[in-house]
Protein backbone atom coordinates (compact mmCIF):
# COMPACT_ATOMS: atom_id res chain seq x y z
CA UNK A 1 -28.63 33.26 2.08
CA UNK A 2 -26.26 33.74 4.80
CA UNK A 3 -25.18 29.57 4.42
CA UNK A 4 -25.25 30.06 1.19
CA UNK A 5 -22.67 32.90 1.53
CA UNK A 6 -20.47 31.17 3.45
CA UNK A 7 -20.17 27.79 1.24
CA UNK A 8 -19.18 30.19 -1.81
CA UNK A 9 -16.40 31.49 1.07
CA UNK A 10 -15.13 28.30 1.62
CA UNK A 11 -14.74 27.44 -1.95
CA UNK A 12 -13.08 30.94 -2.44
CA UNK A 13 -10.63 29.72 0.77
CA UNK A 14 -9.85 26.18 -1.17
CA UNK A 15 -9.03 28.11 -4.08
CA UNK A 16 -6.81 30.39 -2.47
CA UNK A 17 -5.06 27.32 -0.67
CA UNK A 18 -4.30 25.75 -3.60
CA UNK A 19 -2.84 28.90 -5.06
CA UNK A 20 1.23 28.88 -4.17
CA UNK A 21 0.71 24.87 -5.04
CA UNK A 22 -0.21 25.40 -8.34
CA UNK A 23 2.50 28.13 -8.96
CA UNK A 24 5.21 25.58 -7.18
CA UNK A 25 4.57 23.26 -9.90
CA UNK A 26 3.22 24.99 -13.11
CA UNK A 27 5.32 23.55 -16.18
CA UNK A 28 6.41 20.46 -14.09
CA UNK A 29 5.65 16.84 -14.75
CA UNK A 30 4.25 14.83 -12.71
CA UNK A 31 3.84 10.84 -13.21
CA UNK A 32 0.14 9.00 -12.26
CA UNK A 33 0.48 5.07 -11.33
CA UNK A 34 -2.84 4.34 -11.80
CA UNK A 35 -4.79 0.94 -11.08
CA UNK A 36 -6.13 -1.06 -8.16
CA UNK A 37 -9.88 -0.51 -7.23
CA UNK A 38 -10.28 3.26 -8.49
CA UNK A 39 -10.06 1.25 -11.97
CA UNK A 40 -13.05 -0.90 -11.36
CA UNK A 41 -15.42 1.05 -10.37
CA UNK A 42 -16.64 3.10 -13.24
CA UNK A 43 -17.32 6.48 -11.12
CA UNK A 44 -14.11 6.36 -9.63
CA UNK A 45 -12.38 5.82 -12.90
CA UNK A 46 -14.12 9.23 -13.81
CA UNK A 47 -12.82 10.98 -11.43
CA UNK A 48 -9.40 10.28 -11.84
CA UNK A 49 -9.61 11.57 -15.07
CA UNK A 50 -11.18 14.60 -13.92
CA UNK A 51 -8.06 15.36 -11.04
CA UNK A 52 -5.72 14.37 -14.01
CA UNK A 53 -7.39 16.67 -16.30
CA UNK A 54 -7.46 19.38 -13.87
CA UNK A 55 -4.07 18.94 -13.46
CA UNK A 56 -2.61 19.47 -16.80
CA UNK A 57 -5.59 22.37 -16.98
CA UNK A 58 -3.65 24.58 -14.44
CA UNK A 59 -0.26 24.14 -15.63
CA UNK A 60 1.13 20.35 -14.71
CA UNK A 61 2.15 17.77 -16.95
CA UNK A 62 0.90 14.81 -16.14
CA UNK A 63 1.75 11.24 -17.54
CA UNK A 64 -0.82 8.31 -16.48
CA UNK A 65 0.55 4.75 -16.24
CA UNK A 66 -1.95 2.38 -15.46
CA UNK A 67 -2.56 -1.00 -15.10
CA UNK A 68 -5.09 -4.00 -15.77
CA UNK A 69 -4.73 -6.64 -13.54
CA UNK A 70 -7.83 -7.43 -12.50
CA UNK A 71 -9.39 -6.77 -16.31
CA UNK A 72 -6.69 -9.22 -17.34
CA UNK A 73 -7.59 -11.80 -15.20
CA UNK A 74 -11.22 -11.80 -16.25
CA UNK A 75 -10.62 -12.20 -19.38
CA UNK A 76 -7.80 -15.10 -18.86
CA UNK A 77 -10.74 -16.83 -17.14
CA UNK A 78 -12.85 -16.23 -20.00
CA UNK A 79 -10.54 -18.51 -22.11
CA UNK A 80 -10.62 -21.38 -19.41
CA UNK A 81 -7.63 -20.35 -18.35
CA UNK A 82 -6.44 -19.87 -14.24
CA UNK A 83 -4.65 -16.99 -13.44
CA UNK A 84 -0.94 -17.36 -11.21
CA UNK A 85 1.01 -15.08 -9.80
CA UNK A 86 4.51 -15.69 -8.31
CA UNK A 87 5.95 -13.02 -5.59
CA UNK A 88 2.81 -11.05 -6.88
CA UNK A 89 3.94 -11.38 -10.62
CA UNK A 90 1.40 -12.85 -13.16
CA UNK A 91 2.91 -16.02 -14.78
CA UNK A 92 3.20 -14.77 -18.37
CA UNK A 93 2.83 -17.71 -21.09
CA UNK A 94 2.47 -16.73 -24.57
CA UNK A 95 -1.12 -16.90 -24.73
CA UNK A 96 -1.35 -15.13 -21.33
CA UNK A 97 0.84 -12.41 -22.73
CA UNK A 98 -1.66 -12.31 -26.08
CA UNK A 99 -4.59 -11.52 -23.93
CA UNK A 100 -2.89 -9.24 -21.67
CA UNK A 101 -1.45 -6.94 -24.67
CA UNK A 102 -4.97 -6.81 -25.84
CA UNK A 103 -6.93 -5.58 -22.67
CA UNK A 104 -3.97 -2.91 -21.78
CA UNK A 105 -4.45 -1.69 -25.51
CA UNK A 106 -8.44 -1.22 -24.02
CA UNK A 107 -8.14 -0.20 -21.10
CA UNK A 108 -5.55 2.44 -22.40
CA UNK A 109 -8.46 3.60 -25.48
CA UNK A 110 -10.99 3.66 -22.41
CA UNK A 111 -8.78 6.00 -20.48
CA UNK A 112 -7.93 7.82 -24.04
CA UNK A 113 -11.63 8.45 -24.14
CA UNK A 114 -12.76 9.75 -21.18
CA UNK A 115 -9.79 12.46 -21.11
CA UNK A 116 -10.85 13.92 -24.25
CA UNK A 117 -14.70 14.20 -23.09
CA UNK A 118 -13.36 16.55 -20.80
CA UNK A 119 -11.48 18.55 -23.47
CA UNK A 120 -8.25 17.88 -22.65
CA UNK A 121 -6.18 15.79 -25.44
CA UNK A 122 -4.55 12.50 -24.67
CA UNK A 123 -2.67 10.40 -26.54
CA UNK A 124 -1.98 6.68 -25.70
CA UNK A 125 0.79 4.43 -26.34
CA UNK A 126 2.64 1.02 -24.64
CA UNK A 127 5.90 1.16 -23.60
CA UNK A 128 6.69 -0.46 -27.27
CA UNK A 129 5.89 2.75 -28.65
CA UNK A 130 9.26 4.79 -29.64
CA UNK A 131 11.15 2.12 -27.83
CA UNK A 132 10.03 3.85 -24.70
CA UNK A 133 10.30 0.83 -22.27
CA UNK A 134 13.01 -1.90 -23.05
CA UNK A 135 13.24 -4.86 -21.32
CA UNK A 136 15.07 -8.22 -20.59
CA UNK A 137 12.91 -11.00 -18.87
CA UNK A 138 12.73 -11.14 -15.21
CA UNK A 139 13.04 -13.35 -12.99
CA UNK A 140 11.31 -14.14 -9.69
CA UNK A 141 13.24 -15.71 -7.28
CA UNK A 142 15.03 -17.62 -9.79
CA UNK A 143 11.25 -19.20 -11.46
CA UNK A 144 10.71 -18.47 -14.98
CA UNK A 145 7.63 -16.75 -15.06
CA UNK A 146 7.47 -16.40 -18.70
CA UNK A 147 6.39 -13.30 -20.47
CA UNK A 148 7.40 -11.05 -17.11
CA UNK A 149 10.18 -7.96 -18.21
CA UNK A 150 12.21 -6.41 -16.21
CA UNK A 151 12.99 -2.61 -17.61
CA UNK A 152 16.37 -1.80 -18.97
CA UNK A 153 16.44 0.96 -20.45
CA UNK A 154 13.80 4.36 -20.96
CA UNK A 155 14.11 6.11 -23.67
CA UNK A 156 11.45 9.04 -22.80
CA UNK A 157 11.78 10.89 -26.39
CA UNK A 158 8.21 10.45 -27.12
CA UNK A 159 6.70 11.40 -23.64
CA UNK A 160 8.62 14.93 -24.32
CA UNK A 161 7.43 15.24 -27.75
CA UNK A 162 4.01 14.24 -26.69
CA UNK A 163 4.00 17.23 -23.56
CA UNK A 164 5.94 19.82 -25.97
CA UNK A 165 2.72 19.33 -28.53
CA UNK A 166 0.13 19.80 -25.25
CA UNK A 167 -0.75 16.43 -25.17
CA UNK A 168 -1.57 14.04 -22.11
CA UNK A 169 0.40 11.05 -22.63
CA UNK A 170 -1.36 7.49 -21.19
CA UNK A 171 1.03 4.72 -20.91
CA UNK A 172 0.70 0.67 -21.33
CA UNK A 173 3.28 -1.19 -19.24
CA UNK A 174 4.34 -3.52 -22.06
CA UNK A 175 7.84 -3.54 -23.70
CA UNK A 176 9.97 -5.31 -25.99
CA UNK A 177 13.47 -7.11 -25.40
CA UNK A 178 16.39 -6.37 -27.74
CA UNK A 179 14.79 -9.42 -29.97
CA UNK A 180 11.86 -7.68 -30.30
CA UNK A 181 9.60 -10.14 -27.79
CA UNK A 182 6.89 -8.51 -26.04
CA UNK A 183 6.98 -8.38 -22.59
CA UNK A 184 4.37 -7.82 -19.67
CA UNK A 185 5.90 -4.81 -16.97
CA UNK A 186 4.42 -4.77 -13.60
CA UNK A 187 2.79 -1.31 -13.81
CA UNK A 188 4.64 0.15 -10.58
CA UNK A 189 7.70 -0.62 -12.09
CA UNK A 190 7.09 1.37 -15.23
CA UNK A 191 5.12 4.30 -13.40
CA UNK A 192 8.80 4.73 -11.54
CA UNK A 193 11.43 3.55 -14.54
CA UNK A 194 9.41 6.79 -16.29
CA UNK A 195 9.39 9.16 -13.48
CA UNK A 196 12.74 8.74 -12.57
CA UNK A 197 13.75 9.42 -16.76
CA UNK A 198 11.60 12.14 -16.93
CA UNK A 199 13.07 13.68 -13.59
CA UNK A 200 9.64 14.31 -12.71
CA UNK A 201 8.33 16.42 -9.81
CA UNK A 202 5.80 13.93 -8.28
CA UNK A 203 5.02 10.71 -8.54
CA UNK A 204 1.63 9.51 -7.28
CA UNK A 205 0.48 5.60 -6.92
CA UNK A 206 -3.56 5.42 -6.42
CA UNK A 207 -3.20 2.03 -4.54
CA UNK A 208 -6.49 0.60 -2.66
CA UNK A 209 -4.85 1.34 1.26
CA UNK A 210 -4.81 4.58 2.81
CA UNK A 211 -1.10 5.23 2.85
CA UNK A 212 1.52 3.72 5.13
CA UNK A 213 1.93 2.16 8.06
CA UNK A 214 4.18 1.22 10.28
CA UNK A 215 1.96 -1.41 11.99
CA UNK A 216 -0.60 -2.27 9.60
CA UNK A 217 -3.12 -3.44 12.47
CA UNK A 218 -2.61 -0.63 14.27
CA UNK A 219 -4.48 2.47 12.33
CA UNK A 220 -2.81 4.70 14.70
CA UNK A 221 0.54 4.47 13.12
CA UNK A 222 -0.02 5.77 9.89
CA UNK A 223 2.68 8.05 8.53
CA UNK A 224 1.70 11.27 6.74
CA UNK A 225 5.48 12.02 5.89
CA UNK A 226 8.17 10.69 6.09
CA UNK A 227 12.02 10.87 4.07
CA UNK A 228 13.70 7.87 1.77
CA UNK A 229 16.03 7.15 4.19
CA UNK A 230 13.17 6.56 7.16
CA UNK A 231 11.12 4.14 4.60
CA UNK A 232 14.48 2.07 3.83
CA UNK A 233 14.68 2.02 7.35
CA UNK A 234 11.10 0.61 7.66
CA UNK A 235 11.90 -1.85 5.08
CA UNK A 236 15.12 -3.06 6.53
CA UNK A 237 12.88 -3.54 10.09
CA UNK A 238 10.83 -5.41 8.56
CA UNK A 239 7.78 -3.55 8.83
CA UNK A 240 6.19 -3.49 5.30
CA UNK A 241 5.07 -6.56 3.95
CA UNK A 242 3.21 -8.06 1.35
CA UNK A 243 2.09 -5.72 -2.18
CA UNK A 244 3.78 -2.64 -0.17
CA UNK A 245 7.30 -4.09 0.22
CA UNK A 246 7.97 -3.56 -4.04
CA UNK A 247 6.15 -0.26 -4.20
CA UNK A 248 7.98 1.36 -1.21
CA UNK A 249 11.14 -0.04 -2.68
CA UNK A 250 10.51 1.40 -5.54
CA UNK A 251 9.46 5.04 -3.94
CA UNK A 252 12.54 5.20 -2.34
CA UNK A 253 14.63 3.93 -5.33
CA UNK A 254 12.68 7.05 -7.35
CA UNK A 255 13.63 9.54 -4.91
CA UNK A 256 17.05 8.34 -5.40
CA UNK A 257 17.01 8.75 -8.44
CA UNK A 258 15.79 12.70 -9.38
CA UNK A 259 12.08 12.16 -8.73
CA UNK A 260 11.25 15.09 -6.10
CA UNK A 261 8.28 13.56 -4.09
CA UNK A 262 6.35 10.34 -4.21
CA UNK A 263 2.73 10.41 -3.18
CA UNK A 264 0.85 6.60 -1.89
CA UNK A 265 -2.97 7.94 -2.31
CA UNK A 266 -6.25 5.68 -1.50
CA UNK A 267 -7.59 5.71 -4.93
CA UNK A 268 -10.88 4.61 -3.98
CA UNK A 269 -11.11 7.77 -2.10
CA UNK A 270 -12.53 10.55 -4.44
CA UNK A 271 -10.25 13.21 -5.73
CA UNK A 272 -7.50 11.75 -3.63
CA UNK A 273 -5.01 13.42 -6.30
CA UNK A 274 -6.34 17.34 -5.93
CA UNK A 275 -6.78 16.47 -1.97
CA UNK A 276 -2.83 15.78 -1.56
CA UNK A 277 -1.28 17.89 -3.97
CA UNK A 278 -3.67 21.22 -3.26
CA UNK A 279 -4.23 21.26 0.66
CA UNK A 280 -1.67 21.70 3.17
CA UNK A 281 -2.44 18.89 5.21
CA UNK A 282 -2.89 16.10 2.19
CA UNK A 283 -4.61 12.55 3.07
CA UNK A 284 -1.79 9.88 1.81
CA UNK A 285 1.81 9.28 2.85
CA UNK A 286 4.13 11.37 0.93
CA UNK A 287 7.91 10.18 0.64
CA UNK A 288 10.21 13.18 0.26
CA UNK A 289 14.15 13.66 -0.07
CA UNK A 290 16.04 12.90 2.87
CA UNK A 291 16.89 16.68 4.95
CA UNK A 292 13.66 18.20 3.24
CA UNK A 293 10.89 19.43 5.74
CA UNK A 294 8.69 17.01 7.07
CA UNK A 295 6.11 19.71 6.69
């Protein structure tokens, strides 16, 4: 009885922690990059959903931008197909770009789907929808890489409407050029181009690492905290590499740019989203606004 008594304390204590969190952001948006291996594996997929549900259940308004790389890829294989990726962008062909439209537009349904089984409603649309994501074709490194767009231009009209009406917008990182031509967006990209025209309060990347580093080898050097000018200064070091390098420079470019706070999150760890946002001591690396508390 007594253990029993004191679990139901501890839950009261969580609670109670997540309290002054929850009032700091009622009514403010917050934008989900979500992909990588939580999207895989079928019981982390749910409980995504659940944190992002919770979310917009005590007051937040969340917007969810995935991805589907590795979905994409199976199925380019399934056509006999290889997939290539330049500077960690998939070579887009036209047939590519056919297959990829069609497994966002699932994945997105899938995600659609499971919000609603929890009661909360979603809507989901590309970034074609409302003109929300325009693009012109990128580049990498000079190679044509087909297919690839670079954003432009956000036009968030449609998120607003969507979180005015009490709905949980999902996004598909696909866009159209000022011809019209659809165009595959690298997912981190979008997740920031929206946060950043949404002004939103937090942005939050469920990535398949911890957080950040400052020696990747070393697990002792992982940074809980840190401001935008210390990560361009990590950058500049040369001490991200690899997948990180784009998504930090994009963090830091966000925070630049109106977003409040950017959160890197393990999303194979479960409930990584309610862990960081509702406990003082969070479990990824958050990047804040330079002269804020490291706290």
């Amino acid at each position: 009885m007594e253990q029993d008594m004191e679990q139901v304390l501890r839950k009261a204590e969580v609670l109670i922690e997540a309290l002054p969190y929850i009032q700091k952001f009622n009514r403010k948006i917050i934008v989900v990059k979500y992909g990588g291996s939580a999207m895989s594996n079928e019981e982390l997929q749910k409980n995504v959903i659940k944190d992002v549900t919770l979310l917009k259940l005590v007051g937040f308004k969340p917007i969810i931008v995935h991805g589907g790389g590795r979905e994409i890829s199976r199925w380019v294989g399934k056509v006999g197909k290889e997939a290539r990726f330049v500077n960690g962008l998939r070579v887009t062909d036209e047939e590519t770009m056919e297959i990829a439209e069609m497994v966002l537009g699932k994945v997105n349904k899938s995600l659609v789907t499971m919000v609603q089984e929890l009661g909360v409603k979603a809507v989901g649309i590309s970034g074609k929808d409302g003109g929300l994501l325009q693009v012109e074709k990128k580049y990498a490194d000079g190679q044509d890489i087909g297919y690839v767009g670079e954003i432009t231009q956000v036009n968030p009209k449609v998120l607003y409407d969507l979180l005015e009406k009490d709905f949980l917008p999902i996004v598909a990182p696909i866009g159209l050029d000022d011809r019209f031509q659809t165009y595959n967006i690298n997912a981190d990209d979008a997740a920031c181009a929206i946060a950043r025209a949404v002004q939103a309060e937090k942005l939050a990347f469920l990535t398949d690492i911890e957080g950040l580093y400052k020696d990747i080898n070393d697990k002792t050097s992982f940074i809980s905290r840190l401001t935008a000018s210390d990560a361009e200064h990590l950058i500049e070091g040369g001490y991200i590499g690899g997948g990180m390098l784009p998504k930090l420079s994009n963090c830091t470019a966000a925070i630049r740019n109106g977003v409040s706070r950017v959160h890197i999150l393990d999303g194979r760890i479960p409930h990584c989203l309610l862990l960081e946002i509702f406990t003082n001591k969070g479990i990824g690396t958050a990047i804040i606004k330079d002269g804020e508390s490291l706290g």
